[in-house]
N, C-alpha and C. Protein backbone atom coordinates (compact mmCIF):
# COMPACT_ATOMS: atom_id res chain seq x y z
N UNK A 1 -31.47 12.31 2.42
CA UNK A 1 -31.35 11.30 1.40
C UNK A 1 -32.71 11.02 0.79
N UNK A 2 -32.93 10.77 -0.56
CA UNK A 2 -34.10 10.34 -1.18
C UNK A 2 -34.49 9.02 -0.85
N UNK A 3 -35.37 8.99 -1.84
CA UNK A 3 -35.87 7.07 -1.62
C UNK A 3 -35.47 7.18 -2.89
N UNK A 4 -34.90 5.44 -3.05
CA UNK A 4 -34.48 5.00 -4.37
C UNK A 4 -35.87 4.16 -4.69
N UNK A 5 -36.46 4.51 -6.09
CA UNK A 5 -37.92 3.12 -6.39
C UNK A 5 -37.14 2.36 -7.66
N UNK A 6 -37.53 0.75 -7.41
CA UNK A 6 -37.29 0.25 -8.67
C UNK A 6 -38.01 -0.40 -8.92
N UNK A 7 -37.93 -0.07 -10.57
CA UNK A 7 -39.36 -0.44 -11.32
C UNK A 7 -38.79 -2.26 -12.00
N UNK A 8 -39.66 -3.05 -12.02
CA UNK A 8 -39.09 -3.88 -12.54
C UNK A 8 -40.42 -4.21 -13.28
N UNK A 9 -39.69 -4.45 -14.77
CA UNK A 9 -40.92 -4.70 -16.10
C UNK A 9 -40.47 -6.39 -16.59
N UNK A 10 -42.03 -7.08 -16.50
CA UNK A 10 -41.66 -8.08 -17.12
C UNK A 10 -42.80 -8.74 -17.58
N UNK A 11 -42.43 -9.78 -18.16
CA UNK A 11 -43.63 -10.25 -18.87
C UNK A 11 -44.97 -10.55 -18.49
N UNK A 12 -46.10 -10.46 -18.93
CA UNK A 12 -47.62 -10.66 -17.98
C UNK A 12 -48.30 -12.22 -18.68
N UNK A 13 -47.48 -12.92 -19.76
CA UNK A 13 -47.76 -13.84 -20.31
C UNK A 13 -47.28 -15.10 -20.46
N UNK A 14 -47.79 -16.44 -20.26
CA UNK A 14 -46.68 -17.58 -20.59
C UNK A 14 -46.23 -18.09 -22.06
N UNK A 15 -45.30 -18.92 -21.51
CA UNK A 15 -44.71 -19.55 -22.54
C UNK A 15 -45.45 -21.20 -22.23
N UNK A 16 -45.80 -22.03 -23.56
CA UNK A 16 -45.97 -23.07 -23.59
C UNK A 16 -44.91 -24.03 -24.35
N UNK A 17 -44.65 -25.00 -23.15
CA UNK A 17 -44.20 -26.21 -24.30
C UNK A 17 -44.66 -27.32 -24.66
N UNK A 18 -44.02 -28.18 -25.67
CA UNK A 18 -44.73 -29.39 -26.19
C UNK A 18 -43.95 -30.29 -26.25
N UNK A 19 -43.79 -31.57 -25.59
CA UNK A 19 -43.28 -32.17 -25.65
C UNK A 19 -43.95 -33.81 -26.61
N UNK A 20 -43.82 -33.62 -28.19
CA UNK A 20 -44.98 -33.97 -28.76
C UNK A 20 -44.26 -35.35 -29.01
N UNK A 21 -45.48 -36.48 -28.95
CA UNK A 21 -45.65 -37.67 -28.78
C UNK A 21 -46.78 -38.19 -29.90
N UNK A 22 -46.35 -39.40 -30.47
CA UNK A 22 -47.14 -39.92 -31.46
C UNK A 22 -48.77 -40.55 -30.93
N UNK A 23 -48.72 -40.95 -29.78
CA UNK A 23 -50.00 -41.04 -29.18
C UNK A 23 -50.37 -40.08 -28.04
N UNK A 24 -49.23 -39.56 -27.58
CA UNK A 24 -49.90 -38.57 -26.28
C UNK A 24 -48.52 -37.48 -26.01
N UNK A 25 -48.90 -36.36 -25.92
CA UNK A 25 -47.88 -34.89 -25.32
C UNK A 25 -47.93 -34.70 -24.59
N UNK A 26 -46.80 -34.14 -23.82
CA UNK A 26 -46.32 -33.49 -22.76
C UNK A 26 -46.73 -31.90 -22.35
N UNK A 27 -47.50 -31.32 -21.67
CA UNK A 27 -47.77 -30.10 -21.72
C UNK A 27 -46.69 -29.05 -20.50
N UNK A 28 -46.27 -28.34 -20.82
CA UNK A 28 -45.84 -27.23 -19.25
C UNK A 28 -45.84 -26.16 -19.99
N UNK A 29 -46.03 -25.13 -19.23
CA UNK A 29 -46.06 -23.56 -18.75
C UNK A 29 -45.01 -23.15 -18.10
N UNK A 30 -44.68 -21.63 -17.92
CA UNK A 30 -44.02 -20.64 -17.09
C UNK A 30 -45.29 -20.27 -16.74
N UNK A 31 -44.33 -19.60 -15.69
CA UNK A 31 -44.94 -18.65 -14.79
C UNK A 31 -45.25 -17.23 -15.89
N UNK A 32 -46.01 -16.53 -15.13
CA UNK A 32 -46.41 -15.48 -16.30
C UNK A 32 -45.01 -14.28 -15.91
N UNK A 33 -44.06 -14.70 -14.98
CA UNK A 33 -42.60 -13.86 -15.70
C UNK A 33 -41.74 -14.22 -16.30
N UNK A 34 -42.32 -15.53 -16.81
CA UNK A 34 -41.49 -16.40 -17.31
C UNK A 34 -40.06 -16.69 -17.25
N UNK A 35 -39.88 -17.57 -15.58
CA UNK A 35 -38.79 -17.63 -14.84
C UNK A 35 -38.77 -18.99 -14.55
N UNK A 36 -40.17 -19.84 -14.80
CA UNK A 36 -40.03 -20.86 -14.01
C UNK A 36 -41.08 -21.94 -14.96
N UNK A 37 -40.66 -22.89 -15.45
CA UNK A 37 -41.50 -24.11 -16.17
C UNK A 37 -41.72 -25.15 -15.21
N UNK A 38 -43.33 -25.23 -14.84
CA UNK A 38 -44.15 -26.07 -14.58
C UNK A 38 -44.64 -27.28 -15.40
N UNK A 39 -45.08 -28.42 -15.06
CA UNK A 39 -45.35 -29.58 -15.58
C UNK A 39 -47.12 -28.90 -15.38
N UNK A 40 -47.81 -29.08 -16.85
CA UNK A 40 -49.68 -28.38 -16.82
C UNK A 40 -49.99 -30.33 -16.95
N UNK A 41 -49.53 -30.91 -17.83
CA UNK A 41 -50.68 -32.10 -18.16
C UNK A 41 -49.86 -32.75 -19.44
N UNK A 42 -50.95 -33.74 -19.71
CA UNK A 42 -50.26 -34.89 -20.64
C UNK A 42 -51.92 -34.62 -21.37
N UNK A 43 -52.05 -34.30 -22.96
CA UNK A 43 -52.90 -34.99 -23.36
C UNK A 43 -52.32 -35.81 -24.74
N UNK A 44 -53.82 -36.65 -24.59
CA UNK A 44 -53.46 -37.65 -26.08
C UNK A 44 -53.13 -36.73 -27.36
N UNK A 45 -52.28 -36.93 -28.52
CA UNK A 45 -51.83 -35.70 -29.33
C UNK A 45 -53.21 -35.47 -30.07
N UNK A 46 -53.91 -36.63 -30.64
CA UNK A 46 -55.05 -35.91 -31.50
C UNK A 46 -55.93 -34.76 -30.63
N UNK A 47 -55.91 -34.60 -29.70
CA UNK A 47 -56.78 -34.04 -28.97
C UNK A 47 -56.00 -32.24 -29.11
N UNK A 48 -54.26 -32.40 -29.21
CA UNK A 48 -53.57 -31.33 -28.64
C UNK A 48 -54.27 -30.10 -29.53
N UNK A 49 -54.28 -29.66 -30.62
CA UNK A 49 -55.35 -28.22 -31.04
C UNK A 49 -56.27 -28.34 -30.34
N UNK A 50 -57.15 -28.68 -29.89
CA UNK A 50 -58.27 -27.98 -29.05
C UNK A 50 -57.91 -27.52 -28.10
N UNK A 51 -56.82 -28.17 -27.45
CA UNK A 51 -56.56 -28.67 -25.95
C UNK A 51 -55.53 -26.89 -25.91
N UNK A 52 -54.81 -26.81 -26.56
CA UNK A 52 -53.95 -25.24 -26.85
C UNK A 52 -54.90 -24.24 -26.63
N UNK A 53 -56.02 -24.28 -27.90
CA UNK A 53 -57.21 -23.43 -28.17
C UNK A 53 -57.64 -23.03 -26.88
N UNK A 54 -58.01 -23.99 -26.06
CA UNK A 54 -58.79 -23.55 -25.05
C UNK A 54 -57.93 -22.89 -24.02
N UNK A 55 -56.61 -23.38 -23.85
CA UNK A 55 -55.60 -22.62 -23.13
C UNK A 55 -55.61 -21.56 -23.34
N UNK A 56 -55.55 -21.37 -24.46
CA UNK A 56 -55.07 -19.75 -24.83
C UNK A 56 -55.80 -18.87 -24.88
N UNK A 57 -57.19 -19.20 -24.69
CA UNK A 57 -58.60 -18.76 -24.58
C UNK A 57 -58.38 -18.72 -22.79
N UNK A 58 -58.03 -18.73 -22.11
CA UNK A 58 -57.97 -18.75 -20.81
C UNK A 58 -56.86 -18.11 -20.43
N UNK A 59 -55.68 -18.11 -20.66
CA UNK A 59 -54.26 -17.26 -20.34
C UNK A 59 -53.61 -17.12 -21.11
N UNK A 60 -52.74 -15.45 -21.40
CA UNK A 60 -51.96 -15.60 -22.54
C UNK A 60 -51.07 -16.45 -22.62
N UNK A 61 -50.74 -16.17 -23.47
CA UNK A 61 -49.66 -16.85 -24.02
C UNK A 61 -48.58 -16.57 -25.40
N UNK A 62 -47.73 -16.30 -24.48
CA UNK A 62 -46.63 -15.09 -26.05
C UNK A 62 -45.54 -15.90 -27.00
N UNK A 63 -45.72 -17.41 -26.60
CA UNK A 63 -45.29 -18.20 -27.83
C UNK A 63 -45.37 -19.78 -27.32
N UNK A 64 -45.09 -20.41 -28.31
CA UNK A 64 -45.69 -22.08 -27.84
C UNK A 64 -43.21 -22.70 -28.24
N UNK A 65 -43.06 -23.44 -27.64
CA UNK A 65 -42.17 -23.98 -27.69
C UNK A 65 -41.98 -25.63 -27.66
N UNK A 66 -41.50 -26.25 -28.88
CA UNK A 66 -41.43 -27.59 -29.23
C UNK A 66 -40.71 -27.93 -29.08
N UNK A 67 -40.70 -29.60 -28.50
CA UNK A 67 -39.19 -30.26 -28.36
C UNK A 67 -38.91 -30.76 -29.44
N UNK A 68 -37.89 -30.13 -29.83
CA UNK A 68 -36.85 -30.73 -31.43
C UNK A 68 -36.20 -32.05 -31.62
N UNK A 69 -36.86 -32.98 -32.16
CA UNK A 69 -36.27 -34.32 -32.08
C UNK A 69 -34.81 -34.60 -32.64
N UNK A 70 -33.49 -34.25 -32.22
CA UNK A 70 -32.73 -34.84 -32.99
C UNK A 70 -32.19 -36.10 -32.30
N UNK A 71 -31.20 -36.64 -33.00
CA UNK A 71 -30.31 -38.07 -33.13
C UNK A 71 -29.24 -37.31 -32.54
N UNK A 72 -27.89 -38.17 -31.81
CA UNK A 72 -26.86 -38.30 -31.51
C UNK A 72 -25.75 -37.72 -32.60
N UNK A 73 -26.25 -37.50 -34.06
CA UNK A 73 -25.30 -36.93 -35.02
C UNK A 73 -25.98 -35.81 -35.58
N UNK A 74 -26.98 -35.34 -34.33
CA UNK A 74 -27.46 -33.89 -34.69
C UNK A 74 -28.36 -33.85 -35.99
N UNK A 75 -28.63 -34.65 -36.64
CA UNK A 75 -29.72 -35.19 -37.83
C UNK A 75 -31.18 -34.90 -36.85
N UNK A 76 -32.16 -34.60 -37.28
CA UNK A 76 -33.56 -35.16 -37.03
C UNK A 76 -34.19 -36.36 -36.95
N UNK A 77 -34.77 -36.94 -35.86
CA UNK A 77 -35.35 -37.95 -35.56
C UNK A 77 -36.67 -38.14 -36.89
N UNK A 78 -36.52 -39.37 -36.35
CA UNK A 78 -38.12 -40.23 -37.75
C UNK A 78 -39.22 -39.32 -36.82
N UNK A 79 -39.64 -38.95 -35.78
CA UNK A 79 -40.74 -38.30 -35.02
C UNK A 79 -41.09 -36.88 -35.63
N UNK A 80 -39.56 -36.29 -36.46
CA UNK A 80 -40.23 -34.87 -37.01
C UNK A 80 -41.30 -34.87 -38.42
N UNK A 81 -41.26 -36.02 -38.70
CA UNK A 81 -42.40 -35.98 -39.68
C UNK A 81 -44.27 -36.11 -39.14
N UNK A 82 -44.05 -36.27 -37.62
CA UNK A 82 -44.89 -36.52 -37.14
C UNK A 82 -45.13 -34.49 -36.48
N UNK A 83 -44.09 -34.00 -36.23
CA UNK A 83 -44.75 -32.62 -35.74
C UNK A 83 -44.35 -31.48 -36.65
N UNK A 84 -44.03 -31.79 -37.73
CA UNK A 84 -44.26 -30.82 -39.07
C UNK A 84 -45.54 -30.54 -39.29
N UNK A 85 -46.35 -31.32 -39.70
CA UNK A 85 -47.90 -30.98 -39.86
C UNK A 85 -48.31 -30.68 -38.81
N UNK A 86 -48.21 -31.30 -37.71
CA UNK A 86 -48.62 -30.15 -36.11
C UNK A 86 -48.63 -28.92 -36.17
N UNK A 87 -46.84 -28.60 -36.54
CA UNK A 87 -46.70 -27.11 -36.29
C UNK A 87 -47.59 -26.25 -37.76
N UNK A 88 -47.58 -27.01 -38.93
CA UNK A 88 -48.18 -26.07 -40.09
C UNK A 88 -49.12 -25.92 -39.22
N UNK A 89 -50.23 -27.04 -38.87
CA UNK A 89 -51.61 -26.29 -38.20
C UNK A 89 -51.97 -25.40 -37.41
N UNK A 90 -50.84 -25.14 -36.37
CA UNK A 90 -50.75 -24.42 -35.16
C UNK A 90 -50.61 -23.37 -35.89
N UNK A 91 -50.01 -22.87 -36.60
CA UNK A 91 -49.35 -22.00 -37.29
C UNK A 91 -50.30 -21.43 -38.16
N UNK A 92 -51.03 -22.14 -38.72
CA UNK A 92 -52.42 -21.79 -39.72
C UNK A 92 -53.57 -20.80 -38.68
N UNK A 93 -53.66 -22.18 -37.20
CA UNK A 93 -55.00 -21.66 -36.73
C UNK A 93 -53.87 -20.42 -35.80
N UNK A 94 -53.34 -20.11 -35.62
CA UNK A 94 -52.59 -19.37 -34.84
C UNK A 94 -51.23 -18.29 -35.27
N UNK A 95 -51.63 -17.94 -35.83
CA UNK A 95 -50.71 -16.85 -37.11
C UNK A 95 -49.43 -16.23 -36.39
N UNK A 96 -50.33 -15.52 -35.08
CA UNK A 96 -49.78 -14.31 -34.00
C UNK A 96 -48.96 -14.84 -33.49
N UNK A 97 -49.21 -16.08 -33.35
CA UNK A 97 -48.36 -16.89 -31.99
C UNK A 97 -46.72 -17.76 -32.42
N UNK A 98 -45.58 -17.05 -32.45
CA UNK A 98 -44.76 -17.65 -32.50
C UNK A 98 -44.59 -18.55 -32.11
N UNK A 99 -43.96 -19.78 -32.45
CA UNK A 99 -43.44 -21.34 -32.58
C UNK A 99 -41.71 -21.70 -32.76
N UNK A 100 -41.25 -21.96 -31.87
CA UNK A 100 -39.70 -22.05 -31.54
C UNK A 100 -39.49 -23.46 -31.06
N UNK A 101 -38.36 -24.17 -32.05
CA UNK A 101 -37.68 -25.38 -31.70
C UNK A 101 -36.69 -25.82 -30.38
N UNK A 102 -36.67 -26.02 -29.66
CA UNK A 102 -35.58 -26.58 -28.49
C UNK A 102 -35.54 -27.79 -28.53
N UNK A 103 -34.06 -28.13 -28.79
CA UNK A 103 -33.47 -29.20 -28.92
C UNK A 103 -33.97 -30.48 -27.49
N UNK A 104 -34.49 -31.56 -27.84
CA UNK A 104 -34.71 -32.20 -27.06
C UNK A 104 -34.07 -33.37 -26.25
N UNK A 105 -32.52 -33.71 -26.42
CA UNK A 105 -32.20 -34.66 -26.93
C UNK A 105 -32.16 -35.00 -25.37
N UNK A 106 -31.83 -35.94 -24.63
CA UNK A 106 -31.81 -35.86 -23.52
C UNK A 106 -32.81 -35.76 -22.49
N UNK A 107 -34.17 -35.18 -22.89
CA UNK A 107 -35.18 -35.30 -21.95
C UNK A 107 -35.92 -36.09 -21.52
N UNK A 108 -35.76 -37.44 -21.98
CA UNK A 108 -36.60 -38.25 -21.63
C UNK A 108 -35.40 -39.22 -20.27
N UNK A 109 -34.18 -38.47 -20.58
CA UNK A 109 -33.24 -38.94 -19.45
C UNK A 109 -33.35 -38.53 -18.22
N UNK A 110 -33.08 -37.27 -18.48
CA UNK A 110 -33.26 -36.39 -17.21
C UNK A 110 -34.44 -36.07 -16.51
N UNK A 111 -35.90 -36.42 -17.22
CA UNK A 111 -36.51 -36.59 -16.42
C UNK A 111 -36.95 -37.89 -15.54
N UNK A 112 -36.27 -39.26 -15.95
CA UNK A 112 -36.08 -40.37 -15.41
C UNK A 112 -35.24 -39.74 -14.23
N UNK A 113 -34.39 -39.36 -14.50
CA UNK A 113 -33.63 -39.27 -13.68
C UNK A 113 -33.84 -38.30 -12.24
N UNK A 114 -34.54 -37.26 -12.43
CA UNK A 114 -35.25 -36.32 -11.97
C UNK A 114 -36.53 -36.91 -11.09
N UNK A 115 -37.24 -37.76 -12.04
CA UNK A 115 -38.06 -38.46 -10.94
C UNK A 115 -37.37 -39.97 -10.13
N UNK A 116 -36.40 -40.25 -10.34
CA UNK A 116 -35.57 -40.58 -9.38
C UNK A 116 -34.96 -40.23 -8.06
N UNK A 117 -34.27 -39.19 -8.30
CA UNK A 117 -33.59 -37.95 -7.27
C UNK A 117 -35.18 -37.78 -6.73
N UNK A 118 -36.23 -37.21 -7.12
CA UNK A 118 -37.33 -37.04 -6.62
C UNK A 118 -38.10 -38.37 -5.35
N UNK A 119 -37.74 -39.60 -5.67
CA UNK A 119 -38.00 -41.04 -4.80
C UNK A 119 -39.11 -41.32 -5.08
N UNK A 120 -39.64 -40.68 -6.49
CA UNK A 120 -41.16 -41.87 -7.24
C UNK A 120 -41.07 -43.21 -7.00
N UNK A 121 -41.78 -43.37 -6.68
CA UNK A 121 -41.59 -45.51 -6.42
C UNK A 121 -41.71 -45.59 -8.13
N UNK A 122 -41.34 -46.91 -8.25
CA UNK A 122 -40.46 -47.62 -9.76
C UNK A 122 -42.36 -47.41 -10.66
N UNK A 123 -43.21 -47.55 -9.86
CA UNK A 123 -44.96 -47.28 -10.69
C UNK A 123 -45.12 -46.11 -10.85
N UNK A 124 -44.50 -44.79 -10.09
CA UNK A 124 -45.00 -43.57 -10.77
C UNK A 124 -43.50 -43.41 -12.34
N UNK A 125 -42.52 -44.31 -12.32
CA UNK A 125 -41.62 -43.57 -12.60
C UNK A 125 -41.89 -44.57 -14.32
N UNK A 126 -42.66 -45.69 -14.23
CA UNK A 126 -43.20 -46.05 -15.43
C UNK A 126 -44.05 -45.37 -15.94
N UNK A 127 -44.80 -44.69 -15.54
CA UNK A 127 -45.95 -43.71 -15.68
C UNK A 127 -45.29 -42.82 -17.20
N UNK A 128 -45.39 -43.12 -18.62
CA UNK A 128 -45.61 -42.37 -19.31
C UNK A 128 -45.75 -40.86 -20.09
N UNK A 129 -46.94 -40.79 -19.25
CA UNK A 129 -47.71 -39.53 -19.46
C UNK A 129 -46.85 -38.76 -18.10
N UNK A 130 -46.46 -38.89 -17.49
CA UNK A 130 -45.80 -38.34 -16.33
C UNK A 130 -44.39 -38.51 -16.76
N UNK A 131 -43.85 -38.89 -17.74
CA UNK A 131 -42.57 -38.49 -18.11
C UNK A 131 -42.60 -37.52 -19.38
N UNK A 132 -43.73 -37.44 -20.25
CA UNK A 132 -43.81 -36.53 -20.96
C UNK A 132 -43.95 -35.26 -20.64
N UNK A 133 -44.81 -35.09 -19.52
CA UNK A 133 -44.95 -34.09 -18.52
C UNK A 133 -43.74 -33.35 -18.47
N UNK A 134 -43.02 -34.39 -17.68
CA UNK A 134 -41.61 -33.66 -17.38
C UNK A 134 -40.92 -33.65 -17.62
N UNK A 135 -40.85 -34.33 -19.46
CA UNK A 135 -39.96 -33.81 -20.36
C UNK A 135 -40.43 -31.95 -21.06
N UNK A 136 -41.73 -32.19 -20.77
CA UNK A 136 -42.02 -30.96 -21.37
C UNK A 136 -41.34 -29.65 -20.82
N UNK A 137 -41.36 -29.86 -19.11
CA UNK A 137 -40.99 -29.09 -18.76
C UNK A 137 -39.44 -28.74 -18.49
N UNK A 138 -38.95 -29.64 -19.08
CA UNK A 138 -37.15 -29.75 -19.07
C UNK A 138 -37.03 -28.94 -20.30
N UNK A 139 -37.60 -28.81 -21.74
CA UNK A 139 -37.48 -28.55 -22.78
C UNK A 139 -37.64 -27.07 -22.32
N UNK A 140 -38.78 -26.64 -21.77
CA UNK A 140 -39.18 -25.31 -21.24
C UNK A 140 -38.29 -24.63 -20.81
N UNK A 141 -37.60 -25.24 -19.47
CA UNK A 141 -36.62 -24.36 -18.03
C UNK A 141 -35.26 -24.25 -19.46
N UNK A 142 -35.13 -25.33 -20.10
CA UNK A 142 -34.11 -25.51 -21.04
C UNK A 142 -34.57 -24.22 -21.85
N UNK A 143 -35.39 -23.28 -21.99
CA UNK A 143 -35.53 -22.40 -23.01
C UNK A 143 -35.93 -21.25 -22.59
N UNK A 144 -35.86 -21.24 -21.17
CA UNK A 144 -36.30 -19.96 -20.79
C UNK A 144 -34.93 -19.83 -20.11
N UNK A 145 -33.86 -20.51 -19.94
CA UNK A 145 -32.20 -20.00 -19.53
C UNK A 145 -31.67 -19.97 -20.13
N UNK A 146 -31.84 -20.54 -21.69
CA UNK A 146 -31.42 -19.56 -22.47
C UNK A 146 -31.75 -18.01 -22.95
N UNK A 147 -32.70 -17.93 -22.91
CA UNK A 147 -32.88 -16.46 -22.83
C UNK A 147 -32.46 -15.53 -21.72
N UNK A 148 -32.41 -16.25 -20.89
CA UNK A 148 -31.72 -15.29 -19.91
C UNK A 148 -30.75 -15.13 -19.64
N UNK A 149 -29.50 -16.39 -20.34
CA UNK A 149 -28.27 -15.79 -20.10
C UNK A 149 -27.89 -15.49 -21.75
């Protein structure tokens, strides 16, 4: 009998998401097979272009992914006038780098809820910047299973 080898090819780069906020964003990553969205950080939004820049200057990265603000009747939230000009810029300083919408609606639930099931005492679970976090990364796992199924 032979040996059977299997080759398995997959991606060497992450995916970023944004979970964008009028004073401060949500940052997460995959894994570089992009199987698995991690919570990276919260920064304040004016800061978020540099804060990418330097990411991406440090690990690839084969597209950036935004949480899509809509309403309950599937309309766009008042917040997308706030990451339209985001994305033109990203898009200006960053040509190569595809930019993809995922619907957000729901993430600021499920990650309450998530750091619930988790047993944050009621002070980490006010924590903000730690729910943007892990909205970011709900928007993410939310966009990397779709691609896979």
């Amino acid at each position: 009998m032979g040996s059977v080898f299997f080759v398995f090819l997959y991606p060497m780069s992450r995916i970023v998401a944004i979970d964008y906020g009028r004073k401060r964003t949500g940052i997460a990553v995959s894994d570089t097979m992009q199987l698995i969205a991690n919570g990276l950080t919260t920064v304040p939004t004016h800061e978020l272009l540099n804060f990418i820049g330097e990411y991406i200057a440090k690990e690839p990265v084969e597209r950036i992914i935004i949480g899509l603000p809509k309403q309950m009747n599937n309309e766009v939230s008042e917040n997308m006038k706030n990451i339209e000009p985001f994305v033109r810029s990203l898009k200006k300083r960053y040509p190569d780098l595809p930019v993809e919408y995922v619907d957000e609606r729901f993430t600021s639930v499920l990650a309450h809820r998530t750091m619930l099931e988790a047993g944050l005492k009621k002070k980490d679970r006010q924590n903000k910047a730690l729910v943007d976090e892990i909205s970011a990364t709900i928007i993410l796992q939310t966009y990397l299973e779709s691609k896979r199924f």
